[in-house]
ModelCIF file with pLDDT and N, C-alpha, C, O atoms, coordinates in Angstrom:
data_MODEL
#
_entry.id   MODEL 
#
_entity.id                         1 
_entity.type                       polymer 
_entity.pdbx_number_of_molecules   1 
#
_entity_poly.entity_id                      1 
_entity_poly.type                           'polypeptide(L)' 
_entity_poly.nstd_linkage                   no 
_entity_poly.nstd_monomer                   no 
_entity_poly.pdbx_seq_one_letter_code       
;(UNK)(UNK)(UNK)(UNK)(UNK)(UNK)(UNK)(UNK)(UNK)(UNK)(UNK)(UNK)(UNK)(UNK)(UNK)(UNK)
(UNK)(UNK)(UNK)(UNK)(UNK)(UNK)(UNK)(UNK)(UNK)(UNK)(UNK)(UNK)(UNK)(UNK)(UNK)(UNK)
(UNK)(UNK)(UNK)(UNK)(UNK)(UNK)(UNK)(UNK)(UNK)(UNK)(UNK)(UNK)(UNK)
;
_entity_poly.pdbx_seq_one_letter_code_can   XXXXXXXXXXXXXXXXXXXXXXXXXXXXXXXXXXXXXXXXXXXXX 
_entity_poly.pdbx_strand_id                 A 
#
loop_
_entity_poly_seq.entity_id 
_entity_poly_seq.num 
_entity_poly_seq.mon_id 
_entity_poly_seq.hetero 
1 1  UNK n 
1 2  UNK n 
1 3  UNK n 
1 4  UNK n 
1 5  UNK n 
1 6  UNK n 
1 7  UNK n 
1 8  UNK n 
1 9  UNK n 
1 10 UNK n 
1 11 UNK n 
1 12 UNK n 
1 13 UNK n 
1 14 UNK n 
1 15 UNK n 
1 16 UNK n 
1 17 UNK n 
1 18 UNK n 
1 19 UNK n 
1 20 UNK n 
1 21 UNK n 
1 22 UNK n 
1 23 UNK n 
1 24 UNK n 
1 25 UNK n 
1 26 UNK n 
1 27 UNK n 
1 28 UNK n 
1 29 UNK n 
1 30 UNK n 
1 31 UNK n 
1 32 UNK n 
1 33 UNK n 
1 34 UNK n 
1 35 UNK n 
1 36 UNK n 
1 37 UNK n 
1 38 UNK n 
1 39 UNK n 
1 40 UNK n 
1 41 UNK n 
1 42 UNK n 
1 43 UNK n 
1 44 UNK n 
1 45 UNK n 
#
_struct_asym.id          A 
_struct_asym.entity_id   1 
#
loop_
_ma_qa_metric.id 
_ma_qa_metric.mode 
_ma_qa_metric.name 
_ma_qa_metric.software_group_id 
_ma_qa_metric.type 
1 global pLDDT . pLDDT 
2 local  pLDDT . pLDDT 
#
_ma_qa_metric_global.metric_id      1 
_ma_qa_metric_global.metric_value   96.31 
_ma_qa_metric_global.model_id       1 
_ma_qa_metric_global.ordinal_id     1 
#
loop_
_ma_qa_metric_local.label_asym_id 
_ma_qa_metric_local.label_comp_id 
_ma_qa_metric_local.label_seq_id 
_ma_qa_metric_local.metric_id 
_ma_qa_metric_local.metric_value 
_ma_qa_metric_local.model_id 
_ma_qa_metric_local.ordinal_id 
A UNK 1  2 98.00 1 1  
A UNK 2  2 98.00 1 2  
A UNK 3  2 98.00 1 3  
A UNK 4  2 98.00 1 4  
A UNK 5  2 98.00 1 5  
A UNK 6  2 97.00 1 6  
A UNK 7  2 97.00 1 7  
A UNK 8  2 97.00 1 8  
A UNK 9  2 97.00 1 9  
A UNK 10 2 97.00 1 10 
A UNK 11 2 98.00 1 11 
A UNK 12 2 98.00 1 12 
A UNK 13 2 98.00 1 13 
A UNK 14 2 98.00 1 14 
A UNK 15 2 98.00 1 15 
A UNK 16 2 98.00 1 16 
A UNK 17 2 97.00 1 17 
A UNK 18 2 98.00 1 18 
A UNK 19 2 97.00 1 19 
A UNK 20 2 97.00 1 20 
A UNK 21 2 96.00 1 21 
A UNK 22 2 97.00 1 22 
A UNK 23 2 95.00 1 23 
A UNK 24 2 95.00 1 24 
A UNK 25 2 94.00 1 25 
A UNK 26 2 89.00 1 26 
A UNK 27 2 90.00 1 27 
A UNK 28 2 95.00 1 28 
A UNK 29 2 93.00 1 29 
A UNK 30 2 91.00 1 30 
A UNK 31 2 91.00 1 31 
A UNK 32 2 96.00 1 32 
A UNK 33 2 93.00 1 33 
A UNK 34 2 95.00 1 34 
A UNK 35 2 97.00 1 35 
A UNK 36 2 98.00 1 36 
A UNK 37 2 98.00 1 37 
A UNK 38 2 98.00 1 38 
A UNK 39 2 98.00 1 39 
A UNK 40 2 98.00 1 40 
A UNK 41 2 98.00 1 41 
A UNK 42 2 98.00 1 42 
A UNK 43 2 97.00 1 43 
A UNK 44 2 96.00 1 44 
A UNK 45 2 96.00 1 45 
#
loop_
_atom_site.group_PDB 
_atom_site.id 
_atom_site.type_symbol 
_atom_site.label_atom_id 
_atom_site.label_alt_id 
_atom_site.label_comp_id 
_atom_site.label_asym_id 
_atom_site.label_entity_id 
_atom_site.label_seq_id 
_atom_site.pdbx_PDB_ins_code 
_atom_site.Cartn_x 
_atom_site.Cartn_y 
_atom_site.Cartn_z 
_atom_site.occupancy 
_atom_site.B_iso_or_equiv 
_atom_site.pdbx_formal_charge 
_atom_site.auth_seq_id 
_atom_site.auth_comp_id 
_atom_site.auth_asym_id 
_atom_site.auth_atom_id 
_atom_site.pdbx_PDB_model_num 
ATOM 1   N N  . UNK A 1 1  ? -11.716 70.715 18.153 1.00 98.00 ? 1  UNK A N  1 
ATOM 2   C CA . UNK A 1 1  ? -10.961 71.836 18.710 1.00 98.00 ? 1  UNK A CA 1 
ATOM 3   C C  . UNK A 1 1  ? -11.813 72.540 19.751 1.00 98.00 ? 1  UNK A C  1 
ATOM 4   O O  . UNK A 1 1  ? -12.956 72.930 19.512 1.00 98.00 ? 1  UNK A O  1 
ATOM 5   N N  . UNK A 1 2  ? -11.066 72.712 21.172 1.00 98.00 ? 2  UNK A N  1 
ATOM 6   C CA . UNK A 1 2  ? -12.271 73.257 22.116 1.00 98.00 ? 2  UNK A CA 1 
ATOM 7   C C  . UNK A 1 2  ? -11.325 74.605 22.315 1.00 98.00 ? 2  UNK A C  1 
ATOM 8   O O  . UNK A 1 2  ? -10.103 74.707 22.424 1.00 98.00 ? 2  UNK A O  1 
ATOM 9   N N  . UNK A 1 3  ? -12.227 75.454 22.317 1.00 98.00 ? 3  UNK A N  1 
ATOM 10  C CA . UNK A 1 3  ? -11.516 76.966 22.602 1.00 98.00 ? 3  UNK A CA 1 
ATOM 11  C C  . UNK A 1 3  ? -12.228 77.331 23.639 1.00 98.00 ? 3  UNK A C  1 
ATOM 12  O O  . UNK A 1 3  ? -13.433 77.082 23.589 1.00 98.00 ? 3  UNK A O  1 
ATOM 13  N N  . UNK A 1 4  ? -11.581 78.135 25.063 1.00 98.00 ? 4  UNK A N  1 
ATOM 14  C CA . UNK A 1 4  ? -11.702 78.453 26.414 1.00 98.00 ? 4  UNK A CA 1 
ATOM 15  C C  . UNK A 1 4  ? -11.281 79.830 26.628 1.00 98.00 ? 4  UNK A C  1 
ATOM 16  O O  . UNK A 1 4  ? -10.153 80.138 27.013 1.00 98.00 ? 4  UNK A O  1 
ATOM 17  N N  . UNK A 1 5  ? -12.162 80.601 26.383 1.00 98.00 ? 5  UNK A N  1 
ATOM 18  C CA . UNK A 1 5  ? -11.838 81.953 26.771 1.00 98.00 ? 5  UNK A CA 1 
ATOM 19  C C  . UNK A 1 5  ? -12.626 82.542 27.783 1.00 98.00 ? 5  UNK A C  1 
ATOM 20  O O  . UNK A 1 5  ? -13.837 82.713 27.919 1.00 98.00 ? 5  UNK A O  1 
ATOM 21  N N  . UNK A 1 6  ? -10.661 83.063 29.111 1.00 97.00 ? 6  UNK A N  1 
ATOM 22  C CA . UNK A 1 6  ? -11.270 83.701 30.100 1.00 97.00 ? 6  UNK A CA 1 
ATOM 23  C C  . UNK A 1 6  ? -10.640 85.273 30.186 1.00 97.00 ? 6  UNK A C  1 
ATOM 24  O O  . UNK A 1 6  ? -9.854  85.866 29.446 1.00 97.00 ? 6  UNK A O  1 
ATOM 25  N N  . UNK A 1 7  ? -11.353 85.681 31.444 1.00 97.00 ? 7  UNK A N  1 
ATOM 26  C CA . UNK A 1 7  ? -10.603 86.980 32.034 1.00 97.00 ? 7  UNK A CA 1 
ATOM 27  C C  . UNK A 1 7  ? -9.013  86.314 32.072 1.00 97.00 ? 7  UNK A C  1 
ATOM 28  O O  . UNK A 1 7  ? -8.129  86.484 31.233 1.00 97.00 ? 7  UNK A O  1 
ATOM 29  N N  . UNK A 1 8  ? -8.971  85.699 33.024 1.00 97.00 ? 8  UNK A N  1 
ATOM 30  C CA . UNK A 1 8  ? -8.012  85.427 34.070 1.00 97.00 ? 8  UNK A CA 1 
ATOM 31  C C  . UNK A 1 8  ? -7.591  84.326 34.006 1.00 97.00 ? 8  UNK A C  1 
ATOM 32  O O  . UNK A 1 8  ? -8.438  83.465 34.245 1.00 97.00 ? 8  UNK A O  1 
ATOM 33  N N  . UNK A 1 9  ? -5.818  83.691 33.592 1.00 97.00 ? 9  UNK A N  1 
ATOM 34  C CA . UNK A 1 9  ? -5.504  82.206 33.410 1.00 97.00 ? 9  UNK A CA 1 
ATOM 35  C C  . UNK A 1 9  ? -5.851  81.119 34.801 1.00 97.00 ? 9  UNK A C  1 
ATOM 36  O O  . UNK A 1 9  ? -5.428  79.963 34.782 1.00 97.00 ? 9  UNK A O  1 
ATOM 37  N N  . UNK A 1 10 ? -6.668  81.661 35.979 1.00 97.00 ? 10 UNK A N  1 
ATOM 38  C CA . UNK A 1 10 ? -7.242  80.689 36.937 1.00 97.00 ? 10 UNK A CA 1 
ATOM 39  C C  . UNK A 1 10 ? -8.433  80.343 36.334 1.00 97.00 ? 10 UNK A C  1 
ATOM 40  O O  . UNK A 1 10 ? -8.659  79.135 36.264 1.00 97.00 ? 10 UNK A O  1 
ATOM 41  N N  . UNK A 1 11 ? -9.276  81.128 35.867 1.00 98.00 ? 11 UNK A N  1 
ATOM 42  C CA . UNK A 1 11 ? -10.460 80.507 35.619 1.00 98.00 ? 11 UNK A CA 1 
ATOM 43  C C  . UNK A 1 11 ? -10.388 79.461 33.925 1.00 98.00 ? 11 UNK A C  1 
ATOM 44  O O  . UNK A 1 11 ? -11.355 79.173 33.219 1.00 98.00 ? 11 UNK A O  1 
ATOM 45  N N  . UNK A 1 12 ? -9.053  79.133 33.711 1.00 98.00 ? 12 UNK A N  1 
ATOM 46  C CA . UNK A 1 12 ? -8.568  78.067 32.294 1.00 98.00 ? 12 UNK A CA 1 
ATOM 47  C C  . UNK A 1 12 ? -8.947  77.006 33.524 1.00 98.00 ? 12 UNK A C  1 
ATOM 48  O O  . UNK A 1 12 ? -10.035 76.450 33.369 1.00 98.00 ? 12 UNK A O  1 
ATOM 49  N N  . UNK A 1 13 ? -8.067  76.584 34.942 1.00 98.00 ? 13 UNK A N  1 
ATOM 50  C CA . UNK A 1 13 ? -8.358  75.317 35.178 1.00 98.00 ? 13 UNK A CA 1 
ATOM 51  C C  . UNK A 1 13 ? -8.617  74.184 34.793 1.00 98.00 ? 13 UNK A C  1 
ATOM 52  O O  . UNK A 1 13 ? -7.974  73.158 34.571 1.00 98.00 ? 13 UNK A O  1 
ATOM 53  N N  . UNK A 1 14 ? -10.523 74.770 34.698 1.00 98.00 ? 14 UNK A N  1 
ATOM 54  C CA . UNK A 1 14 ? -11.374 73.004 34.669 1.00 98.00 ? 14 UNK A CA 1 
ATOM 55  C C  . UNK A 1 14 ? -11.304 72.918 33.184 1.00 98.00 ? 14 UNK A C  1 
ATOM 56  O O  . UNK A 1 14 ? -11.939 71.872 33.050 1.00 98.00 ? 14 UNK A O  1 
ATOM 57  N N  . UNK A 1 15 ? -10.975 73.284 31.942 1.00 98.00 ? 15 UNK A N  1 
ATOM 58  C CA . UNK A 1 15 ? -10.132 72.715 30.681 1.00 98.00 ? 15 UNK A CA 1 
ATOM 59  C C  . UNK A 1 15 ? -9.608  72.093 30.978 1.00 98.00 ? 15 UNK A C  1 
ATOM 60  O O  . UNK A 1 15 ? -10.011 70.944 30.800 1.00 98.00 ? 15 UNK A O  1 
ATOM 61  N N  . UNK A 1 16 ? -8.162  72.296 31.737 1.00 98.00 ? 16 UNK A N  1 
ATOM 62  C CA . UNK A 1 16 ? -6.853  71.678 31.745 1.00 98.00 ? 16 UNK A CA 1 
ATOM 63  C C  . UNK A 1 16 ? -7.671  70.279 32.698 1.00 98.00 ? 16 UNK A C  1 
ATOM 64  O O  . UNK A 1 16 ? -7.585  69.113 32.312 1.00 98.00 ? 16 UNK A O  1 
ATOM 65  N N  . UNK A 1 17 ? -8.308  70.626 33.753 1.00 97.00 ? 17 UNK A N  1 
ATOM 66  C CA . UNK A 1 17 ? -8.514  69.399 33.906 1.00 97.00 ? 17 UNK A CA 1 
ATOM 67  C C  . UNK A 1 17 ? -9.217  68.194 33.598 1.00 97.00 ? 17 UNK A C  1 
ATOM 68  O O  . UNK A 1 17 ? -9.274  67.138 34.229 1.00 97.00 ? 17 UNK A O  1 
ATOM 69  N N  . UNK A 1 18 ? -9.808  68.580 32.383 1.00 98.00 ? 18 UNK A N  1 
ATOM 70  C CA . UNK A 1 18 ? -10.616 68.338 31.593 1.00 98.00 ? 18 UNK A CA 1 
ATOM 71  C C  . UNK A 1 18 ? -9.984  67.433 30.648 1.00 98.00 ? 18 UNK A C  1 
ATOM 72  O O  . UNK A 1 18 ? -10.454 66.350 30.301 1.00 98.00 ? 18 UNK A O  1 
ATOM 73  N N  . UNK A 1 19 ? -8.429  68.155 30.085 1.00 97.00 ? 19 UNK A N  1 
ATOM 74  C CA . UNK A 1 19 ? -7.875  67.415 29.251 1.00 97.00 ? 19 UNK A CA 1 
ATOM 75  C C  . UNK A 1 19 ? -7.073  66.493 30.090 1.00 97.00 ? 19 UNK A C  1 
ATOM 76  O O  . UNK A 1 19 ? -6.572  65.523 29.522 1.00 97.00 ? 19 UNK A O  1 
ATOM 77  N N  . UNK A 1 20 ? -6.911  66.628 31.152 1.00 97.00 ? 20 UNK A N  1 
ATOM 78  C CA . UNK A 1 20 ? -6.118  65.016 32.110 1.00 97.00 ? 20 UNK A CA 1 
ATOM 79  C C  . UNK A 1 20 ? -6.975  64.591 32.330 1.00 97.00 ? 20 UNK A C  1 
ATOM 80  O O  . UNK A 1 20 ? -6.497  63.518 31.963 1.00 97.00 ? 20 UNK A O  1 
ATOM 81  N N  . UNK A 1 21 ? -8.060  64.298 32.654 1.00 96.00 ? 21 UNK A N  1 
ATOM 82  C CA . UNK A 1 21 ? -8.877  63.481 33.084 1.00 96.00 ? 21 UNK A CA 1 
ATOM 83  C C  . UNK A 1 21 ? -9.033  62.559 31.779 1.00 96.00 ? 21 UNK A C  1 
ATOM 84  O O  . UNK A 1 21 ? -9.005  61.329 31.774 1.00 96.00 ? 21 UNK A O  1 
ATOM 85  N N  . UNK A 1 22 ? -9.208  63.427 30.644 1.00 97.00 ? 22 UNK A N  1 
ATOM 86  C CA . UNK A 1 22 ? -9.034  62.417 29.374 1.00 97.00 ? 22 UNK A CA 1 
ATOM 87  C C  . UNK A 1 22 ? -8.409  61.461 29.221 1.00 97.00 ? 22 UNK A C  1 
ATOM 88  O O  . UNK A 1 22 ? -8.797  60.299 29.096 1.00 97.00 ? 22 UNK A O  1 
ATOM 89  N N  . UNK A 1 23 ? -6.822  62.109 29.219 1.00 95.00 ? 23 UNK A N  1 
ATOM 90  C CA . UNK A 1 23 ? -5.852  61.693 28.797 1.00 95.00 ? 23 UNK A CA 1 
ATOM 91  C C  . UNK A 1 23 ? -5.728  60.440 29.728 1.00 95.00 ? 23 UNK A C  1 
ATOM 92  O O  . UNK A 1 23 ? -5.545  59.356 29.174 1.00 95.00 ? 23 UNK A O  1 
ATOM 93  N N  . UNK A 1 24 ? -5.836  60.507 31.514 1.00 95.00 ? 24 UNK A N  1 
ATOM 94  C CA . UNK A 1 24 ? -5.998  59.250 32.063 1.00 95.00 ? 24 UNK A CA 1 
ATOM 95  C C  . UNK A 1 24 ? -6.744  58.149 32.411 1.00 95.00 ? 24 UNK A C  1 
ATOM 96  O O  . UNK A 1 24 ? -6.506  57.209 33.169 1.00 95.00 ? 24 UNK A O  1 
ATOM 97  N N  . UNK A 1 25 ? -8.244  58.597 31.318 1.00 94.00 ? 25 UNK A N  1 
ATOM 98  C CA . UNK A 1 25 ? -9.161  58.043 31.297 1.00 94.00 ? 25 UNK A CA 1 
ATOM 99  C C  . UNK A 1 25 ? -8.715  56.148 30.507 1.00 94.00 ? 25 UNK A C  1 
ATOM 100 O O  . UNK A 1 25 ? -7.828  55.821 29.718 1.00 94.00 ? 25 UNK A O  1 
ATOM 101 N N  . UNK A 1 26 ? -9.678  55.416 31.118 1.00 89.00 ? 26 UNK A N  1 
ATOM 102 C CA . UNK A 1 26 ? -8.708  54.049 30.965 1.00 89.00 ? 26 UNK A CA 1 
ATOM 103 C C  . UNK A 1 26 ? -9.534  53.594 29.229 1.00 89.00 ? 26 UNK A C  1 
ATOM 104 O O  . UNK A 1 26 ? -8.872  52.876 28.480 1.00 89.00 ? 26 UNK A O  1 
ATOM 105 N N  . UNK A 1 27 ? -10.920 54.074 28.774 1.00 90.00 ? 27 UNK A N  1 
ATOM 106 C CA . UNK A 1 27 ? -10.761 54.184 27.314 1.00 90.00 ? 27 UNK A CA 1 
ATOM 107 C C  . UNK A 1 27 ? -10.663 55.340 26.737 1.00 90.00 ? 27 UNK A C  1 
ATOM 108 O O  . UNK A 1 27 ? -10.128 55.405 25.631 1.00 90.00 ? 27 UNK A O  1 
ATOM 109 N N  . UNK A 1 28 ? -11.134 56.422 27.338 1.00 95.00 ? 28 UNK A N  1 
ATOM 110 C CA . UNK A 1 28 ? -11.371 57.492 26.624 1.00 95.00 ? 28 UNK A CA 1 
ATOM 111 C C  . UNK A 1 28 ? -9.815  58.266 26.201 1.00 95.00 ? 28 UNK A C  1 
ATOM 112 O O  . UNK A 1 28 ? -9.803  59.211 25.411 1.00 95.00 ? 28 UNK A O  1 
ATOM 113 N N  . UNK A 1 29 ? -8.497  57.714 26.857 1.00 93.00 ? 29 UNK A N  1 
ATOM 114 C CA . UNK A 1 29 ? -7.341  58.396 26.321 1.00 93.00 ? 29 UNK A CA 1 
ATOM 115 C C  . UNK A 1 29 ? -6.806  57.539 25.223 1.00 93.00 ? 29 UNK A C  1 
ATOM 116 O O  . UNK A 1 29 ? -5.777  57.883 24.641 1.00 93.00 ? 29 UNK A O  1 
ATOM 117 N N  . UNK A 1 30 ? -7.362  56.577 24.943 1.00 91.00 ? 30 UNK A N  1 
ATOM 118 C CA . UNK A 1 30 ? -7.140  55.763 24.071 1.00 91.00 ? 30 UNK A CA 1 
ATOM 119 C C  . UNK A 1 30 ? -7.867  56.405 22.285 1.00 91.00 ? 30 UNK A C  1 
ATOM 120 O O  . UNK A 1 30 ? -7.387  56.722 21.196 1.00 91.00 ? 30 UNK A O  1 
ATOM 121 N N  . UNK A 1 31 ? -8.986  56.328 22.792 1.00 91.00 ? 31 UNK A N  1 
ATOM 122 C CA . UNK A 1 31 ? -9.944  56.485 21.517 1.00 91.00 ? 31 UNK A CA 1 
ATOM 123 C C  . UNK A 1 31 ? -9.341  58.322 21.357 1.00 91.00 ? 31 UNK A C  1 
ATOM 124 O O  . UNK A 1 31 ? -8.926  58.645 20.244 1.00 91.00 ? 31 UNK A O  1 
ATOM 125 N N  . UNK A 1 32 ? -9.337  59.116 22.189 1.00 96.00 ? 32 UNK A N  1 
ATOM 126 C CA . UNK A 1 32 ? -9.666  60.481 21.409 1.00 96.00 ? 32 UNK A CA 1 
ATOM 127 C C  . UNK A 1 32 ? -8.137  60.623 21.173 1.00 96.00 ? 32 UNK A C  1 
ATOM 128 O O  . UNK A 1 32 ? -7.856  61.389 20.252 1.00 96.00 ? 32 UNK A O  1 
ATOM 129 N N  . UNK A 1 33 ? -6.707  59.827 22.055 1.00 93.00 ? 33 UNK A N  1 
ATOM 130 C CA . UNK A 1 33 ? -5.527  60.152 21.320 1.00 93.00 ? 33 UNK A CA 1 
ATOM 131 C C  . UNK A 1 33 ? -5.326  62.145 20.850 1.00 93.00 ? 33 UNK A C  1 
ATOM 132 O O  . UNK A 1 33 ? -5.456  63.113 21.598 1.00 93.00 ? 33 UNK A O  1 
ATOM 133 N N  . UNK A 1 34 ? -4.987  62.104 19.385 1.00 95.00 ? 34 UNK A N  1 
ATOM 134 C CA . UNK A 1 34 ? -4.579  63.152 19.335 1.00 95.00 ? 34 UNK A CA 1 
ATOM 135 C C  . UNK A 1 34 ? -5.416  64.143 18.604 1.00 95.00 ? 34 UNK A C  1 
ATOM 136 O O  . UNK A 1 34 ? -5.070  65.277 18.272 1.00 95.00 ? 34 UNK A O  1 
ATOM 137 N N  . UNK A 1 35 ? -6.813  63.439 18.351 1.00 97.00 ? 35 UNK A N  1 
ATOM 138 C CA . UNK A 1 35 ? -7.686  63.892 17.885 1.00 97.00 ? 35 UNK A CA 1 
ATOM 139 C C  . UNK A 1 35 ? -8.120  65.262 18.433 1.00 97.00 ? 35 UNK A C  1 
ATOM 140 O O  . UNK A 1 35 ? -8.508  66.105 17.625 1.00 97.00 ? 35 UNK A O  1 
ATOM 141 N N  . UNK A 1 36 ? -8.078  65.596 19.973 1.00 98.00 ? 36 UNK A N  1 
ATOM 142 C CA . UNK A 1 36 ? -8.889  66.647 20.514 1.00 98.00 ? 36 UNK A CA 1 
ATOM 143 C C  . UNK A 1 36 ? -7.565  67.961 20.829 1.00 98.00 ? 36 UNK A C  1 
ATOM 144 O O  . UNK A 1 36 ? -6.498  67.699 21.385 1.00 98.00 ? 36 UNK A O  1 
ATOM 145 N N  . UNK A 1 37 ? -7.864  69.011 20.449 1.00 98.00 ? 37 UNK A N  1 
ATOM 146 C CA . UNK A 1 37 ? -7.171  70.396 20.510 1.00 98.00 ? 37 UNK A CA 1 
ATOM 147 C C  . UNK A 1 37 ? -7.554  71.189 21.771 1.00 98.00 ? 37 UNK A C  1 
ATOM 148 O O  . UNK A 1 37 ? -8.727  71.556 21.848 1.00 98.00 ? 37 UNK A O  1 
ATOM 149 N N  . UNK A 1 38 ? -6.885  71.433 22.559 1.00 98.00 ? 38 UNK A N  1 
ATOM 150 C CA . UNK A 1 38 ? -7.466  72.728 23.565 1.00 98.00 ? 38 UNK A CA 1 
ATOM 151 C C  . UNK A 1 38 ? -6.662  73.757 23.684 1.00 98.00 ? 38 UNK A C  1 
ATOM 152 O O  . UNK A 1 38 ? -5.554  73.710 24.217 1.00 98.00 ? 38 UNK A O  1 
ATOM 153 N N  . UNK A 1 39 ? -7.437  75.221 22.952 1.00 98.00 ? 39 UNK A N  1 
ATOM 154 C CA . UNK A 1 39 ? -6.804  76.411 23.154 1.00 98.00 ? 39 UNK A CA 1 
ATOM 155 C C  . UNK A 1 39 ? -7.671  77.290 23.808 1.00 98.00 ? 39 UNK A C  1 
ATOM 156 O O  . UNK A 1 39 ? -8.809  77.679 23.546 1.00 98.00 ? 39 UNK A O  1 
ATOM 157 N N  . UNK A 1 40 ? -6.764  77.556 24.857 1.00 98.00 ? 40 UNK A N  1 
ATOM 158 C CA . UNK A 1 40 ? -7.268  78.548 25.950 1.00 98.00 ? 40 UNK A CA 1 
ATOM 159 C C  . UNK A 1 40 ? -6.385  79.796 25.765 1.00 98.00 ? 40 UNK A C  1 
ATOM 160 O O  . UNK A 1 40 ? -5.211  79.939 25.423 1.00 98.00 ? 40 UNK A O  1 
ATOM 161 N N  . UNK A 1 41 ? -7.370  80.652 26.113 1.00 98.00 ? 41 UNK A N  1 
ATOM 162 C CA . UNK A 1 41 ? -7.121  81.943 25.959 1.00 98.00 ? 41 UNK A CA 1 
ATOM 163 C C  . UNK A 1 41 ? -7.686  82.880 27.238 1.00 98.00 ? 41 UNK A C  1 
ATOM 164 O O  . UNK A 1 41 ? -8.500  82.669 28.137 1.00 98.00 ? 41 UNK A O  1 
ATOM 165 N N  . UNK A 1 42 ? -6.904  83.936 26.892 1.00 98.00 ? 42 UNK A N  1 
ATOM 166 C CA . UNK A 1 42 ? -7.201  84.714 28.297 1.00 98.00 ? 42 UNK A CA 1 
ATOM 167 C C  . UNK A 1 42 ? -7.121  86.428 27.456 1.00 98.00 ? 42 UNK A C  1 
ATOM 168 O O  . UNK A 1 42 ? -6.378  86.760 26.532 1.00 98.00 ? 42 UNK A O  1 
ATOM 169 N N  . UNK A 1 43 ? -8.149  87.251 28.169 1.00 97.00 ? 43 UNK A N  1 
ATOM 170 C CA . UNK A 1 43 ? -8.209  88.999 27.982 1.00 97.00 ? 43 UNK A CA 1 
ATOM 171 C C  . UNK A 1 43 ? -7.572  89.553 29.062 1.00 97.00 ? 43 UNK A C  1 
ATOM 172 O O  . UNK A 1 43 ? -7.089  90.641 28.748 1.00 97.00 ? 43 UNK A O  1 
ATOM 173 N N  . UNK A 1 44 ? -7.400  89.295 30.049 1.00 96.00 ? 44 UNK A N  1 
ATOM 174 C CA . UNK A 1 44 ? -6.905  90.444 30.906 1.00 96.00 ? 44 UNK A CA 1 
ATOM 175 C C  . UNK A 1 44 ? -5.472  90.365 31.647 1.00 96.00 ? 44 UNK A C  1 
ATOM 176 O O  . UNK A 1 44 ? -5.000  91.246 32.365 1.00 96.00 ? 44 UNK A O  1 
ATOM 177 N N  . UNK A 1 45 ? -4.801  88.963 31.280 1.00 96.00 ? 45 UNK A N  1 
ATOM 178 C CA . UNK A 1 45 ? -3.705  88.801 31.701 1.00 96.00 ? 45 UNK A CA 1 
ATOM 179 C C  . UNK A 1 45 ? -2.414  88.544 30.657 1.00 96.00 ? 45 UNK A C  1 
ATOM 180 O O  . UNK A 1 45 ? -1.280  88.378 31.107 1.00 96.00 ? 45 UNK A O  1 
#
């Protein structure tokens, strides 16, 4: 479970792209499947 806490939902980004890059990774979306969680969070918005 990766937890991402920002000010501001721009600075979530490089998570999100973090989790596509996974997901279209040619083994790595294979092996981690549904194993990996990402909750992002934000304080000021």
């Amino acid at each position: 479970i990766l937890t991402h806490t920002c000010r501001e939902v721009a600075e979530l980004k490089y998570g999100f792209d973090l989790m596509e890059e996974i997901r279209e990774h040619e083994f790595l979306g294979e092996m981690v499947g549904d194993k990996l969680k990402h909750y992002p969070t934000v304080t000021r918005e």
